[in-house]
Structures are given as C-alpha cells and as structure tokens.
Protein backbone atom coordinates (compact mmCIF):
# COMPACT_ATOMS: atom_id res chain seq x y z
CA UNK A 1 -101.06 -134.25 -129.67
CA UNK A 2 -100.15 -134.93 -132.95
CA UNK A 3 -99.54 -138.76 -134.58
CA UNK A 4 -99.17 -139.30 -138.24
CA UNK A 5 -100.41 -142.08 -140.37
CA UNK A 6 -99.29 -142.33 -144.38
CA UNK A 7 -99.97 -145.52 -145.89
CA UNK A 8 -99.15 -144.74 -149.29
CA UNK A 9 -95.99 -143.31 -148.59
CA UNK A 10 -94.57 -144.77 -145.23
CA UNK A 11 -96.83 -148.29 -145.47
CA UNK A 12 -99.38 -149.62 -142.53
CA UNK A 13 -97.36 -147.54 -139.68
CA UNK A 14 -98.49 -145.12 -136.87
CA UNK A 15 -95.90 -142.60 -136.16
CA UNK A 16 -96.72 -141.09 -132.79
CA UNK A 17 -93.84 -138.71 -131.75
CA UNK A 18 -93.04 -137.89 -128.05
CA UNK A 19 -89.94 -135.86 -127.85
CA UNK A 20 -87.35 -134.49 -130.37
CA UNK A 21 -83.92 -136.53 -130.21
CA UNK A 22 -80.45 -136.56 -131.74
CA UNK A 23 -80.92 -139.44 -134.70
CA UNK A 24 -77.78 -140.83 -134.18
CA UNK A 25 -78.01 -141.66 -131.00
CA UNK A 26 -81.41 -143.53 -130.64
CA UNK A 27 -82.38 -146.82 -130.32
CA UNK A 28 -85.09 -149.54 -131.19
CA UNK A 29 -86.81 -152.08 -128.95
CA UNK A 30 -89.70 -153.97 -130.45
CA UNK A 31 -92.58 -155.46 -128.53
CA UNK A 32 -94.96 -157.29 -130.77
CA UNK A 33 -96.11 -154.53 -133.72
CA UNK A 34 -94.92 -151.84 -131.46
CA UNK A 35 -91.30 -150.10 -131.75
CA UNK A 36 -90.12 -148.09 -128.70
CA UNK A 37 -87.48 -145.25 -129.77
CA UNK A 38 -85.50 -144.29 -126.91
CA UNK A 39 -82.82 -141.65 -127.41
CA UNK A 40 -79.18 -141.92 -125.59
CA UNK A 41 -80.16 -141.01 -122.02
CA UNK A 42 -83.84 -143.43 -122.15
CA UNK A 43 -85.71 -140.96 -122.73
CA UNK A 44 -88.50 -142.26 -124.89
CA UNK A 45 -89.12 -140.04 -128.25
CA UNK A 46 -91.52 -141.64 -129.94
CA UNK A 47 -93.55 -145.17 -130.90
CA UNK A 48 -94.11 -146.75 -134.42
CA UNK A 49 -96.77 -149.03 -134.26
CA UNK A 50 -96.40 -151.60 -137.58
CA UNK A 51 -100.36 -153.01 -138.82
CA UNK A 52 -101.87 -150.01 -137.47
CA UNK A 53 -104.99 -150.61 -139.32
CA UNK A 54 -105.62 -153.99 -137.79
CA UNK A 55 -105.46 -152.11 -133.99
CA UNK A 56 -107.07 -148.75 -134.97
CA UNK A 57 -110.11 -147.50 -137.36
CA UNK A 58 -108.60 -144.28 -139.84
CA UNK A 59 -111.15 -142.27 -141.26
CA UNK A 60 -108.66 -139.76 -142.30
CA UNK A 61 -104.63 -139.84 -143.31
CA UNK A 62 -101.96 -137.79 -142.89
CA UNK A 63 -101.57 -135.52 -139.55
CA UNK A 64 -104.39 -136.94 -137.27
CA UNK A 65 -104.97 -135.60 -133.81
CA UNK A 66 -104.98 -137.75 -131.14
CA UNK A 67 -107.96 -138.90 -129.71
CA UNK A 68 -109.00 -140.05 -126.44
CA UNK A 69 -110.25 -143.34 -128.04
CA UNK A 70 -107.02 -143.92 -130.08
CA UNK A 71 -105.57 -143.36 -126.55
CA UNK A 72 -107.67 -146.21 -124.84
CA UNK A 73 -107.12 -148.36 -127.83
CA UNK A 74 -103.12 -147.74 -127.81
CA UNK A 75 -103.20 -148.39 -123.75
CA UNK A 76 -104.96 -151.55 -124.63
CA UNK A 77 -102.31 -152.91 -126.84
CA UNK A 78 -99.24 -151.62 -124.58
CA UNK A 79 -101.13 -153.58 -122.20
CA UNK A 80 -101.23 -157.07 -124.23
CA UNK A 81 -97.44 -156.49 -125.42
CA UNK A 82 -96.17 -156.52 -121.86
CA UNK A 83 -95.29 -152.40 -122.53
CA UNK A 84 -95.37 -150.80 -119.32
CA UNK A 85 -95.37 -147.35 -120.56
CA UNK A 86 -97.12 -144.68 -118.91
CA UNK A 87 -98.99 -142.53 -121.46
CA UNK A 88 -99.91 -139.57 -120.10
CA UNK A 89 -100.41 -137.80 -123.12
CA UNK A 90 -101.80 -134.35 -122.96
CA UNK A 91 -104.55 -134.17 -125.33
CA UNK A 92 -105.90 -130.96 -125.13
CA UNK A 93 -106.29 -129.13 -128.39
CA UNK A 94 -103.33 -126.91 -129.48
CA UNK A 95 -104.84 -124.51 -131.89
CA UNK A 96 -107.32 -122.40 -130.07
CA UNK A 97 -109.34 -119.14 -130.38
CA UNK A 98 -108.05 -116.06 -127.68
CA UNK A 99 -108.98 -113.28 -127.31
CA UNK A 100 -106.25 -110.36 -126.91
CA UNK A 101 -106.71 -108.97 -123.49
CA UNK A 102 -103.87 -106.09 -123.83
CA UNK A 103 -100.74 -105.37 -125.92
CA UNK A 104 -97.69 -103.37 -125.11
CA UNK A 105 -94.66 -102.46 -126.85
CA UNK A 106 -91.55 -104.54 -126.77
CA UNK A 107 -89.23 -102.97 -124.13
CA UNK A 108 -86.33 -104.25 -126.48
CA UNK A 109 -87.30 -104.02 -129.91
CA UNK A 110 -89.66 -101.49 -131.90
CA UNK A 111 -91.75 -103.97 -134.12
CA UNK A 112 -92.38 -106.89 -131.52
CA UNK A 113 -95.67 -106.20 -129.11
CA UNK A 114 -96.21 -107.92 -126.02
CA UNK A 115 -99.80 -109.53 -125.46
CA UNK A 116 -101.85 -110.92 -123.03
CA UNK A 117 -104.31 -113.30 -124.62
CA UNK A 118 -106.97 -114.97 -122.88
CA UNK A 119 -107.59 -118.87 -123.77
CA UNK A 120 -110.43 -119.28 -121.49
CA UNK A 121 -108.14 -121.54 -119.15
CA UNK A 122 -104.75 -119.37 -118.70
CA UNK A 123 -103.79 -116.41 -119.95
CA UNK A 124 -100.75 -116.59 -122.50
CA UNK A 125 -97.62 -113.50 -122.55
CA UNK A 126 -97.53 -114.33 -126.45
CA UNK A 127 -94.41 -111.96 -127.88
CA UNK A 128 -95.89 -111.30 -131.16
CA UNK A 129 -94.18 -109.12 -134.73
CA UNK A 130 -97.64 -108.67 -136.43
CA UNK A 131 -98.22 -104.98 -137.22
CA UNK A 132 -102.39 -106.07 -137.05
CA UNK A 133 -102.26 -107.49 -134.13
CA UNK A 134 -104.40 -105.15 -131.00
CA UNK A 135 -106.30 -105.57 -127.95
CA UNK A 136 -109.93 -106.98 -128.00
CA UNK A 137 -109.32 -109.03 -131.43
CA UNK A 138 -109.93 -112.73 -131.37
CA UNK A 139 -107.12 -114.70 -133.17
CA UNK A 140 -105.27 -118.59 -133.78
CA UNK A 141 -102.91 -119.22 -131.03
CA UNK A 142 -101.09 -122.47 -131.55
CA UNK A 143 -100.16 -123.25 -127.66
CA UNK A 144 -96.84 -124.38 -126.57
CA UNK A 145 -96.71 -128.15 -127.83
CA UNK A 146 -98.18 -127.47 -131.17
CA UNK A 147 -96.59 -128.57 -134.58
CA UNK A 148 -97.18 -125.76 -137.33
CA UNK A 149 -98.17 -127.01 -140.86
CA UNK A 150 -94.39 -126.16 -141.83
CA UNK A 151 -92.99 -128.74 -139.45
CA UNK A 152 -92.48 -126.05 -136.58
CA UNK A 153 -93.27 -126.94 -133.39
CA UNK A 154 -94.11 -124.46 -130.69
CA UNK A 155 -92.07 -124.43 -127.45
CA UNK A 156 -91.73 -121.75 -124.60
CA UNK A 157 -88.98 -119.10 -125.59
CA UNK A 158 -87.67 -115.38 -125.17
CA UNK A 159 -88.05 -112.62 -127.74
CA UNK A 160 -85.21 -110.10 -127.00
CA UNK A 161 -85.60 -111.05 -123.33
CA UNK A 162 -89.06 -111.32 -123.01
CA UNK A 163 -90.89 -114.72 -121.99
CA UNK A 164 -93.37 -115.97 -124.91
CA UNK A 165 -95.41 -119.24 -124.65
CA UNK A 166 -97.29 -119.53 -128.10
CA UNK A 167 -97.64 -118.26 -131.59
CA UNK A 168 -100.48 -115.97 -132.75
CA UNK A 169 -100.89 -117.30 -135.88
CA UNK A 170 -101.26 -115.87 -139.49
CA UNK A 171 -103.54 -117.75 -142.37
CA UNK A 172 -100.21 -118.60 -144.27
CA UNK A 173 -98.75 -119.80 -141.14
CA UNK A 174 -101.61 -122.34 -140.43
CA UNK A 175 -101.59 -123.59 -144.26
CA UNK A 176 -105.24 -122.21 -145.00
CA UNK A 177 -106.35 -122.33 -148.41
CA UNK A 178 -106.37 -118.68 -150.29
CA UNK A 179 -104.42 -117.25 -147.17
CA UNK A 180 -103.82 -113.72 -147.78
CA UNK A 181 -100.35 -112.52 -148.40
CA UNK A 182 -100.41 -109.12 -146.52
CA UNK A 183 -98.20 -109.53 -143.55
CA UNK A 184 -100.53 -110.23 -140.29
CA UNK A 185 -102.30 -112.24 -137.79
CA UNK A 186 -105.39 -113.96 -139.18
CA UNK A 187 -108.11 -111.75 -136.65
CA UNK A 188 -111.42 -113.31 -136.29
CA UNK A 189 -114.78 -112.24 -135.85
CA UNK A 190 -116.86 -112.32 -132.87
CA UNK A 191 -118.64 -116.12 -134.00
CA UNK A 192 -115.80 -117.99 -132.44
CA UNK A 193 -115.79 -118.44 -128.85
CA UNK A 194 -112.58 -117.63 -126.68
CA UNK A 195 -110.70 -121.17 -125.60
CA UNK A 196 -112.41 -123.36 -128.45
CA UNK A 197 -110.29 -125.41 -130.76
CA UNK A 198 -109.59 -124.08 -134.42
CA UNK A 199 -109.92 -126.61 -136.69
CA UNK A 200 -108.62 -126.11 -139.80
C-alpha cells in the first residue's frame, strides 16, 4: 500500500489513499491532526494526517510504501483521537518477481497472450500484449492494488473477454532509469527469486 508524503510541495501532510471517489461528492471530518474523507455513500477513501513529522520518522519523500511500523504508529494515533477505524490494510508488496508458467494465444484477439504466472503464493491469469513475453521467463508483475509510476492503478479486468488480474510490466512502464524503448516486458534473469518484491 501506497501513502505519499511531499513537504515541499503539499506542506507537513501524509496522504494515505484508500479508495478512489467522485470529488464532488466527498466529505471532511477532522479528529485532532487527522482528516477522514468519506465519499457520498461513507465509504472512507482516504486519511490526511496534518504534522506528520511530529507522529512519524521519514527517511525518504515522495511515494513511500507502507510499513508495518507506520501501521502500528498510525493505529496508535487513531487510537488517542477517539478514531475507531479499522485498518486492515493489506501490506503485502505489489511489485513482485513471477515466473511465467505457460502462455496461450488470446481466443479473441491475435496480439494479446494469455499467461499463467506463478508469484510463489497464487498463480495470476495476467492477459498480456507484449510480443517478448514466453513461458519460463521471470518478469515485474504489479498485482492487482498496485499504483504504476504514471498514476495507474492496477485493478482486476477483462481483455476482449478474458479475466486478467495484474500487469506484466515493461522498464518504461515501472519508470526505470535508461528503460529501453523497444516495445516489451522487462524479462529478468534467473538471480531474482519467484514471489520476492521488486524494488525499484
């Protein structure tokens, strides 16, 4: 899970977004530095909380994954501003190595493949348009719930009628420096391990 601190641009804030919402149709309740964004049915989409640096330690800016201690530290002060809020947030990491256990061509459409990629806990049907892309390569898959460096964020869908859940990803797609321009998946070599997180 994804929050987002930007001092120099936003001020002393920690965005952490739960759910997309309509933006005219949300609303603000404030519990000590903590804002609760609720869009129009109560479903909550998201909490700013104002002095972030006097509740939480930033080694970094920017996009910053959530940790389990940031977690425990948020719970914490929920708990002293009378916030009730369960946060089950799932922070398992989004961007992972698999490993492409088969492909097969798109029943509906001549350049999409279907794969089955291996995460090391689940298998994925990823619907993927790479003309690289083949069995027994490891690649980037950014699992459903991940937020691409462009602002995308990855949901389940259908290709042309075919369940996908996840993105095999290319080097221009994940934002890495001198990504190649030649149209693909980024393959990997055999040093990463199937299921760890890609950091990048």
């Amino acid at each position: 899970m994804d929050v987002f601190y930007n001092p120099t641009g936003v001020g002393d804030v920690l965005i952490i977004p739960v759910k997309d919402g309509e933006r005219d149709e949300v609303s603000h309740k404030q519990y000590g530095d903590i804002t609760k964004i609720t869009g129009k049915v109560g479903e909550v989409l998201g909490y700013n909380i104002f002095q972030a640096s006097t509740h939480f330690e930033f080694e970094e800016t920017g996009k910053l994954a959530m940790t389990e201690a940031m977690l425990s530290k948020l719970k914490t002060l929920f708990n002293e501003n009378q916030l009730t809020d369960p946060l089950d947030f799932d922070l398992t990491p989004k961007f992972v190595v698999g490993y492409v256990i088969s492909k097969s061509p798109h029943e509906n459409a001549d350049k999409l493949s279907v794969c089955q990629v291996d995460v090391a806990d689940e298998t994925l049907q990823i619907v993927c348009g790479a003309p690289n892309v083949d069995k027994d390569q490891k690649v980037v898959v950014a699992k459903v719930g991940a937020t691409m460096p462009s602002g995308l964020k990855i949901k389940p869908t259908e290709l042309r009628g075919v369940p996908s859940n996840g993105m095999i990803c290319s080097q221009k797609e994940l934002g890495l420096p001198n990504a190649s321009e030649e149209k693909g998946i980024y393959v990997l070599d055999d040093a990463y391990h199937t299921g760890a997180p890609f950091i990048f």
